[in-house]
N, C-alpha and C. Protein backbone atom coordinates (compact mmCIF):
# COMPACT_ATOMS: atom_id res chain seq x y z
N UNK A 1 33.66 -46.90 -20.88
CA UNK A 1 32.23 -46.99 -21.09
C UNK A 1 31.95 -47.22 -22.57
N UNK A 2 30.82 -48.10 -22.73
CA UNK A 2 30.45 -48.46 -24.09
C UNK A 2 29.32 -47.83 -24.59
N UNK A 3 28.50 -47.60 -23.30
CA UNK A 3 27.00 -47.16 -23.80
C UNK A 3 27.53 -46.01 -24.61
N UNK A 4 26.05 -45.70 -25.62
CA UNK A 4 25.80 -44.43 -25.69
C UNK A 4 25.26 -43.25 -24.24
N UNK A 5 25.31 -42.11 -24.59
CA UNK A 5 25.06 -41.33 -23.52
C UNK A 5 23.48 -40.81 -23.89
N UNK A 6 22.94 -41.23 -22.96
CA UNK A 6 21.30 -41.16 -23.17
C UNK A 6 21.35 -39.20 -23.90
N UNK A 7 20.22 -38.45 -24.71
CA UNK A 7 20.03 -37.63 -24.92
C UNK A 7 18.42 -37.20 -23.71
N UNK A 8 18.14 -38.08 -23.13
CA UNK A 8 17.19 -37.63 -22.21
C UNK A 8 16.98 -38.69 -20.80
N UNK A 9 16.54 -38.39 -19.99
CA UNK A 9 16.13 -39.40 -18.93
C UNK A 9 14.43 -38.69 -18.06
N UNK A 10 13.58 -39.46 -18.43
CA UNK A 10 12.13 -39.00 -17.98
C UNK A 10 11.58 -39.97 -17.18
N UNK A 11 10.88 -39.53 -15.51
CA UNK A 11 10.73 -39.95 -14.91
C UNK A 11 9.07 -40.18 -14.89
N UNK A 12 8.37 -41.18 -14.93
CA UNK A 12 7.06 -41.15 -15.15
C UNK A 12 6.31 -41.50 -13.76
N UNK A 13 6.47 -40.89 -13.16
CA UNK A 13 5.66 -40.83 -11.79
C UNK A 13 4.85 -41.99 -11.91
N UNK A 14 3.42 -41.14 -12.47
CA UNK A 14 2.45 -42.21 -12.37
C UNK A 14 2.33 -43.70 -12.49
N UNK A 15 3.57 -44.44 -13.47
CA UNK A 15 3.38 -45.30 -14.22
C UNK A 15 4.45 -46.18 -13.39
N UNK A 16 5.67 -45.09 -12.44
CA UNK A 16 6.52 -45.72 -11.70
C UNK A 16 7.68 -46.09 -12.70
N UNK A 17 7.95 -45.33 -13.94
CA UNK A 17 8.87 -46.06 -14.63
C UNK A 17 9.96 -44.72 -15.27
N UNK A 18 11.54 -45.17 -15.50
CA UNK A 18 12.19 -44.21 -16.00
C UNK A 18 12.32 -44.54 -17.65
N UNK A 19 12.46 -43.69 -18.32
CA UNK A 19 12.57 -43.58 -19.75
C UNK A 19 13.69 -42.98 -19.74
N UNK A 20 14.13 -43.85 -20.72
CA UNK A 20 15.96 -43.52 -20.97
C UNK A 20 15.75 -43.31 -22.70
N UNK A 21 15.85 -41.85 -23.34
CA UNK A 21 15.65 -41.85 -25.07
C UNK A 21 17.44 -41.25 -25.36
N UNK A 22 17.51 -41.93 -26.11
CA UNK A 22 19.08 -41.41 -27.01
C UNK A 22 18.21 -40.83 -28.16
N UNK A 23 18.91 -40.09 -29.10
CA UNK A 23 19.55 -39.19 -30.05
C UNK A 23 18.84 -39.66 -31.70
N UNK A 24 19.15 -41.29 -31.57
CA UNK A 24 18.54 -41.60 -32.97
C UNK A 24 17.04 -41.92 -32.87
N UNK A 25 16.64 -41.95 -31.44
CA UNK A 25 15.03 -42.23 -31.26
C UNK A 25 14.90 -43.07 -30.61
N UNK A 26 15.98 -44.11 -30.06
CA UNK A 26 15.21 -45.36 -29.33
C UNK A 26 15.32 -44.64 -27.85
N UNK A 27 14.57 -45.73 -27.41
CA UNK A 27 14.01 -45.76 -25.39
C UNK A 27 14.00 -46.46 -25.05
N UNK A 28 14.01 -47.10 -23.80
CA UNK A 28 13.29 -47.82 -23.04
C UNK A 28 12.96 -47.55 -21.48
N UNK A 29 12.09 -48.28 -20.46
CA UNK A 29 11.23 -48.03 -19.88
C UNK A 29 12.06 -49.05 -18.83
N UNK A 30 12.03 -48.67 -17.88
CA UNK A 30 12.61 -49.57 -16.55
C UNK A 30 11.82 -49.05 -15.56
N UNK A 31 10.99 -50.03 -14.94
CA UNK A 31 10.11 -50.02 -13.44
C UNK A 31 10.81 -49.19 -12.16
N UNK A 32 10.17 -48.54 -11.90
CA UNK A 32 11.29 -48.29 -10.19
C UNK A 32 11.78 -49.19 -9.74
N UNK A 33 10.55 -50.18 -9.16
CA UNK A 33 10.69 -51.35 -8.80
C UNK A 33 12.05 -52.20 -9.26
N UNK A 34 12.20 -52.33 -10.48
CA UNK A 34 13.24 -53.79 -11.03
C UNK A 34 14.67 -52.75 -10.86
N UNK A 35 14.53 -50.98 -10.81
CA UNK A 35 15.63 -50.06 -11.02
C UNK A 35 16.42 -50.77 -9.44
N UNK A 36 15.44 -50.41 -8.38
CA UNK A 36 15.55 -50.63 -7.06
C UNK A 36 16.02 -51.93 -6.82
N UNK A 37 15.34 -53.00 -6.86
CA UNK A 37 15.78 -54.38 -6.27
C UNK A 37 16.96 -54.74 -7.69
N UNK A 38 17.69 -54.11 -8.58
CA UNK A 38 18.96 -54.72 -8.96
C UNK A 38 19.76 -53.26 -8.86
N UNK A 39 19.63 -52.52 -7.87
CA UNK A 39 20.72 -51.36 -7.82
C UNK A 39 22.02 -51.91 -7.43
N UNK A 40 22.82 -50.94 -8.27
CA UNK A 40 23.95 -50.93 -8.31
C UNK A 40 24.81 -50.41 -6.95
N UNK A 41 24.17 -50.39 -6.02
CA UNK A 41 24.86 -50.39 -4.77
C UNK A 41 25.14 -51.22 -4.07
N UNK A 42 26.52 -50.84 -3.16
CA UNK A 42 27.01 -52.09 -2.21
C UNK A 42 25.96 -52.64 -1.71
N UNK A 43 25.09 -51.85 -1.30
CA UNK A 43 24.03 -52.38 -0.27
C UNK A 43 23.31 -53.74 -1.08
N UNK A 44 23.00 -53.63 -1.71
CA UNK A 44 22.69 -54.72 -3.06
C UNK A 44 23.44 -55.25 -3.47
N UNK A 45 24.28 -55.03 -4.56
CA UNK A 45 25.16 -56.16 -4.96
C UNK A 45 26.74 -56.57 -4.36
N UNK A 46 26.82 -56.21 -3.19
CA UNK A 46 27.94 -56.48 -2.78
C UNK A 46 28.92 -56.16 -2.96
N UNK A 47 30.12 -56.55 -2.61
CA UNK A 47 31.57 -55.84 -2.69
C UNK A 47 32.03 -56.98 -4.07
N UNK A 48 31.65 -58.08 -4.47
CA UNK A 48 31.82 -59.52 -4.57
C UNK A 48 31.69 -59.53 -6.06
N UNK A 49 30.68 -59.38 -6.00
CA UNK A 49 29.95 -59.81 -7.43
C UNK A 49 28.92 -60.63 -7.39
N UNK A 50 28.41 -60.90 -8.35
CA UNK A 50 27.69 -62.55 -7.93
C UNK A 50 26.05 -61.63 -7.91
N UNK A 51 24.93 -62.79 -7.72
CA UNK A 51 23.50 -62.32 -7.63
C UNK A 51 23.63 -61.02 -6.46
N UNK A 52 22.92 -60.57 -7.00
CA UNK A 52 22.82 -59.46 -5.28
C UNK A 52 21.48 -60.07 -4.62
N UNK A 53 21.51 -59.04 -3.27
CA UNK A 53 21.06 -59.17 -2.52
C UNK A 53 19.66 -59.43 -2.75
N UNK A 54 18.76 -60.46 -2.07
CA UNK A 54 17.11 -60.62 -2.15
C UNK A 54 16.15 -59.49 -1.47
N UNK A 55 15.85 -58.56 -2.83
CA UNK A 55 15.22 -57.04 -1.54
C UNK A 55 13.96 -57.69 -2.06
N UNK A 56 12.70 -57.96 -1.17
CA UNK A 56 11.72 -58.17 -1.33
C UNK A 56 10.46 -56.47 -0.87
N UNK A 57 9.14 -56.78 -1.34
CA UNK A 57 8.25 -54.98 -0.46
C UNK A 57 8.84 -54.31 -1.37
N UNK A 58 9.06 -54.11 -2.32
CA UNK A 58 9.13 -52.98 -2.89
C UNK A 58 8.03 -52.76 -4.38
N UNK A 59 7.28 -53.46 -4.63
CA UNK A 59 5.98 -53.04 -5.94
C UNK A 59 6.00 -51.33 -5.45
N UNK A 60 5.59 -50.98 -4.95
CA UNK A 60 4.83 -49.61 -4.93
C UNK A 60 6.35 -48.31 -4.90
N UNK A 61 7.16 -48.94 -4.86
CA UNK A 61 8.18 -47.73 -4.91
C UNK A 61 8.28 -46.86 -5.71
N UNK A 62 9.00 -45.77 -5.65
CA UNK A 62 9.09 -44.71 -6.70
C UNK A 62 10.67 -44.25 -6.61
N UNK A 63 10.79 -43.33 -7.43
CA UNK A 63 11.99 -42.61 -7.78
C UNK A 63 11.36 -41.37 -7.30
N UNK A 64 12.17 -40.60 -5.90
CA UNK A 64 11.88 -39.30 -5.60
C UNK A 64 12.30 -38.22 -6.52
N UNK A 65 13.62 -38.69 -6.62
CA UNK A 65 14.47 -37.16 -7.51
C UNK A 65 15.86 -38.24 -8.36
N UNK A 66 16.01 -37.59 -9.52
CA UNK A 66 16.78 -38.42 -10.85
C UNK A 66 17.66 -37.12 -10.37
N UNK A 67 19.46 -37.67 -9.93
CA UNK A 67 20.31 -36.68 -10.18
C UNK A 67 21.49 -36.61 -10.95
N UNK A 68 21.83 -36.15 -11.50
CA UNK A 68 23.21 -35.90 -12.34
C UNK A 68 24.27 -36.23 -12.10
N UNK A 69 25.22 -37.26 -12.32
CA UNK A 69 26.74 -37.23 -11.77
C UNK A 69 27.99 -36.98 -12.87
N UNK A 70 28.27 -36.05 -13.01
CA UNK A 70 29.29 -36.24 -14.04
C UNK A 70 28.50 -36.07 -15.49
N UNK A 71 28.88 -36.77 -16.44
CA UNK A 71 28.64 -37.50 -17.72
C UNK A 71 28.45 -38.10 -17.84
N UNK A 72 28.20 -39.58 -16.89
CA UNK A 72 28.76 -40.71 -17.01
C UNK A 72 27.53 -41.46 -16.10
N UNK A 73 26.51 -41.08 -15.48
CA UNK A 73 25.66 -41.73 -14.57
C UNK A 73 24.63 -40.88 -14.18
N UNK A 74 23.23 -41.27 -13.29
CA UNK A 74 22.68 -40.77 -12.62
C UNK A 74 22.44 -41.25 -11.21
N UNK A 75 22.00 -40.35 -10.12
CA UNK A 75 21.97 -40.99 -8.69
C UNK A 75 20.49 -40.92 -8.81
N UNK A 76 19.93 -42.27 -8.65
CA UNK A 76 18.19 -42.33 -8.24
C UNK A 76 18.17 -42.58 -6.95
N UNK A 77 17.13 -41.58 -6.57
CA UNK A 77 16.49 -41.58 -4.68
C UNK A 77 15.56 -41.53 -4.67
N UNK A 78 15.11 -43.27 -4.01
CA UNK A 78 13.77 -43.77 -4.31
C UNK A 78 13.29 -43.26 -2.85
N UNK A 79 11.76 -43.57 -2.82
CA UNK A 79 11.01 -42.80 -1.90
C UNK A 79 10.96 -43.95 -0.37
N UNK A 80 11.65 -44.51 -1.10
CA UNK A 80 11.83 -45.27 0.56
C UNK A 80 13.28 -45.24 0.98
N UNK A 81 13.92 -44.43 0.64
CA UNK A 81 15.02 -43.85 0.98
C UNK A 81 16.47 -44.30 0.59
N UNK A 82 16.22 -45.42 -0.12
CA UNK A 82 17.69 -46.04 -0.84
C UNK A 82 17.89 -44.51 -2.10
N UNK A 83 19.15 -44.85 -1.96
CA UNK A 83 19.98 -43.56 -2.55
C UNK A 83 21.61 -43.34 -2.86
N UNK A 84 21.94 -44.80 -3.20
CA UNK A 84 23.46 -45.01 -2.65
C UNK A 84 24.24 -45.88 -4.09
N UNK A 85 23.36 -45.72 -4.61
CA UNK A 85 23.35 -46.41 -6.23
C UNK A 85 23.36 -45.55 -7.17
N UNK A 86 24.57 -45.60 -8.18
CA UNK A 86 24.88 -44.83 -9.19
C UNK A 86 24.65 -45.87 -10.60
N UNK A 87 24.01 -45.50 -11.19
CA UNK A 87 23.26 -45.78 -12.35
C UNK A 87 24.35 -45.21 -13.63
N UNK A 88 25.14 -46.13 -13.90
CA UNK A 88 25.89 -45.49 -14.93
C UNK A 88 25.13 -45.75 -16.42
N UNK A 89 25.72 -45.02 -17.51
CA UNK A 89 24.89 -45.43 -18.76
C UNK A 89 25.02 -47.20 -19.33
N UNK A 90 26.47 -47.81 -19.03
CA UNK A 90 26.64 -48.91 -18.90
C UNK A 90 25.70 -49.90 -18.04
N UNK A 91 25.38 -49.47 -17.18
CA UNK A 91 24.36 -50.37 -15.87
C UNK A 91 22.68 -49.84 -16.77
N UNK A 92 22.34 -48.24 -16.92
CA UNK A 92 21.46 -48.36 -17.32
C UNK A 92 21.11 -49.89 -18.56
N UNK A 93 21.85 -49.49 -19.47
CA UNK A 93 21.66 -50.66 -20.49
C UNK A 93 22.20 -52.11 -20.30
N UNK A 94 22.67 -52.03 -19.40
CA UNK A 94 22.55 -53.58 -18.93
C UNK A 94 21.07 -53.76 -18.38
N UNK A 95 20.97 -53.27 -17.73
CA UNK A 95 19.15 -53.43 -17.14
C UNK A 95 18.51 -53.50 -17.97
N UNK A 96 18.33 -52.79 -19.00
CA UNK A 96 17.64 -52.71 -20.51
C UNK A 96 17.42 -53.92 -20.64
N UNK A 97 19.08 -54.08 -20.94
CA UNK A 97 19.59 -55.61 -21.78
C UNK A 97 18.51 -57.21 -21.72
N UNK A 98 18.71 -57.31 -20.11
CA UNK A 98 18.62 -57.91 -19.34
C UNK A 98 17.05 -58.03 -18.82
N UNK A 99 16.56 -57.11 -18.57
CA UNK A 99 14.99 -57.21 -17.89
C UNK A 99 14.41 -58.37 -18.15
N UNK A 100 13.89 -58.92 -18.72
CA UNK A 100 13.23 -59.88 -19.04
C UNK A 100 13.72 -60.97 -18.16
N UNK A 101 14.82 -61.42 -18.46
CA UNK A 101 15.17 -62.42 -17.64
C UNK A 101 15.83 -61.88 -16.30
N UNK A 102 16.14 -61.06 -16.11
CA UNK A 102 16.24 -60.69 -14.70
C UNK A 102 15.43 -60.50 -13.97
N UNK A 103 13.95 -60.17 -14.35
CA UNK A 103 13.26 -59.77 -13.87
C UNK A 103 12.42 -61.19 -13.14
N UNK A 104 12.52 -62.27 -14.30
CA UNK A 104 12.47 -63.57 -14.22
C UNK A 104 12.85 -64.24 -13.16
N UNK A 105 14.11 -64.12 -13.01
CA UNK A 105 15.14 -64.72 -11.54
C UNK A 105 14.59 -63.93 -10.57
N UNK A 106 14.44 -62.84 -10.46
CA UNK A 106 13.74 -61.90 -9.02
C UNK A 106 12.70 -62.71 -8.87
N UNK A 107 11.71 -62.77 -9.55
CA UNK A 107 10.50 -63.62 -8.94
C UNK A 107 10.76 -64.73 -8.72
N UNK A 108 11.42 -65.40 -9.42
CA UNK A 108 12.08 -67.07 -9.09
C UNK A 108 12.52 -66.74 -7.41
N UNK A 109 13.48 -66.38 -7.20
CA UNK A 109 14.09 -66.37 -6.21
C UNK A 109 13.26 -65.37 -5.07
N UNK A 110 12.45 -64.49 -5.46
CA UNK A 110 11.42 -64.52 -3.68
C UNK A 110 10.29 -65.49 -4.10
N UNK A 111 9.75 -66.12 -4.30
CA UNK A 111 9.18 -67.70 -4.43
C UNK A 111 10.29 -68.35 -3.57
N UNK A 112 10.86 -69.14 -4.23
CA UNK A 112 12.37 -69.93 -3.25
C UNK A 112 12.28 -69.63 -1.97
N UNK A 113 12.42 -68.04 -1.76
CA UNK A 113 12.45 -67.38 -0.33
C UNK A 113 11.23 -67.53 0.83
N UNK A 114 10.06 -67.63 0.35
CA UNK A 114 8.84 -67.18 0.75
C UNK A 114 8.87 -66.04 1.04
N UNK A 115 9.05 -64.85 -0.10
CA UNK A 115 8.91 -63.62 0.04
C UNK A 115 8.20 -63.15 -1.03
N UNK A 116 7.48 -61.42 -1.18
CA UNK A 116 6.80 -61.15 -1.99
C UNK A 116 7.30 -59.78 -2.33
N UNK A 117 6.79 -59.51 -3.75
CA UNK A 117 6.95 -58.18 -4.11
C UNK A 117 6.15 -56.88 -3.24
N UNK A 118 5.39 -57.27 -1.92
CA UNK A 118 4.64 -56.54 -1.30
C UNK A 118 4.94 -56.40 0.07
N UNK A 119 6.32 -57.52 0.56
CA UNK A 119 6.50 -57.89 1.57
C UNK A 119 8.16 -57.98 1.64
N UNK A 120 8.90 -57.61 2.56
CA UNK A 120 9.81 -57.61 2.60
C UNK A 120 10.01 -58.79 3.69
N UNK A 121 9.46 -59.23 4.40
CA UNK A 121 9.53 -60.54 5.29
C UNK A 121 9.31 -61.91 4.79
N UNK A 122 10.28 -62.66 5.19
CA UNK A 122 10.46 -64.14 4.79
C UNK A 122 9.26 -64.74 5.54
N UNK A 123 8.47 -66.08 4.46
CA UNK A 123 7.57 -66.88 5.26
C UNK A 123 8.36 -67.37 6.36
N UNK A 124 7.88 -68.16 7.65
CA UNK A 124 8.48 -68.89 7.70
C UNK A 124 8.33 -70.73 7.46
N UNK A 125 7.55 -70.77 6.95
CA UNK A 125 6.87 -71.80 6.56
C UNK A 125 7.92 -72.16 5.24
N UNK A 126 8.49 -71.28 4.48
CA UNK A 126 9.71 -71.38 3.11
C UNK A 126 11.22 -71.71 3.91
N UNK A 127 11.29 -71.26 5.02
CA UNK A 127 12.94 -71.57 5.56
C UNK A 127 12.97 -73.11 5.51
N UNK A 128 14.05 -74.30 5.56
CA UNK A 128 14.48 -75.48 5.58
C UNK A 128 13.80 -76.01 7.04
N UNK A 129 13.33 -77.17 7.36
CA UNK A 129 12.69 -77.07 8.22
C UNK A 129 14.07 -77.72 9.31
N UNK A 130 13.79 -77.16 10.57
CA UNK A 130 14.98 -77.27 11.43
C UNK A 130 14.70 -79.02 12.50
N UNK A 131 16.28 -80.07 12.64
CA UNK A 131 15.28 -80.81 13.61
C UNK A 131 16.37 -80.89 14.89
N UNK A 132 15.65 -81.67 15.59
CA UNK A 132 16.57 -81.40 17.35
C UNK A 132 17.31 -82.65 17.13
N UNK A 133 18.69 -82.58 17.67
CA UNK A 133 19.82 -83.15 18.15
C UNK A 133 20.25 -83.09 19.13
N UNK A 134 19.99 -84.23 19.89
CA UNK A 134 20.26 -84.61 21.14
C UNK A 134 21.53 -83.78 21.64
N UNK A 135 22.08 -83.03 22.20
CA UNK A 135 23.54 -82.72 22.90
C UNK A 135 23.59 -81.47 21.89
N UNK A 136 22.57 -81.22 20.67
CA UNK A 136 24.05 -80.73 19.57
C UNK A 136 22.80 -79.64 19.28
N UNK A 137 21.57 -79.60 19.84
CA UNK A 137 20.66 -78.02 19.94
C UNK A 137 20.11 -78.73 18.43
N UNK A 138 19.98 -77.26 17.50
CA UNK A 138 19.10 -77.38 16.56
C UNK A 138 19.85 -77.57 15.13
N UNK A 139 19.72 -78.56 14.08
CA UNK A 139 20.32 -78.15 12.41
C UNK A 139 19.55 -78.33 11.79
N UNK A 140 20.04 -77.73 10.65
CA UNK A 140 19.47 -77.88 9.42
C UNK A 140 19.08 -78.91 9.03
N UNK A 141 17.53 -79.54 8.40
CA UNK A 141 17.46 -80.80 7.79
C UNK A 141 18.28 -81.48 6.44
């Protein structure tokens, strides 16, 4: 591990956001929301690597309870029940790092999808439109 080890972690209910402060004074502020749709769980990013998974419906989420693992991480259990993601101080500050333009590609990519930050269901009006083949059923255009 490279990070520093946060000296605090504060959960701001109202505002939906965690505050991560170290020792010499700096912070920063990560959404539930952006914590949630780039968690560090299989369920999300795969066994693989690579973009994770497209979680769309989640604006209004929260962080139920911030828990302790070790030295080295925290377990967030958001209120819609994901809970399977360990937040190391390394991942915290990659998220840091990163927000801006990650946060960037999330909206890029549910656009692409026809999906929304309010909606976890694909348009279907955004899927490739499908055409008929004689003998051979339905493909892709």
């Amino acid at each position: 591990m490279t990070a520093p080890v946060p000296s605090r972690i504060v959960l701001h209910r109202a505002s939906r956001q965690l505050e991560v402060g170290y020792a010499d004074g700096s912070s920063y502020r990560l959404p539930c929301e952006y914590l949630r749709v780039y968690s560090p769980s299989a369920e999300v990013r795969g066994h693989g690597g690579g973009e994770p998974m497209l979680v769309g419906g989640k604006r209004g989420v929260n962080v139920a309870a911030v828990e302790p693992v070790g030295r080295y991480a925290v377990r967030l259990r958001f209120d819609d029940g994901h809970d399977t993601g360990l937040y190391s101080w390394d991942i915290l500050q990659e998220l840091a790092a990163n927000q801006e333009a990650w946060w960037a590609r999330y909206l890029e990519r549910l656009a692409e999808h026809g999906m929304s930050r309010d909606s976890d269901l694909t348009k279907l009006s955004a899927l490739p439109p499908k055409k008929y083949t004689p003998g051979g059923g339905r493909r892709e255009a």
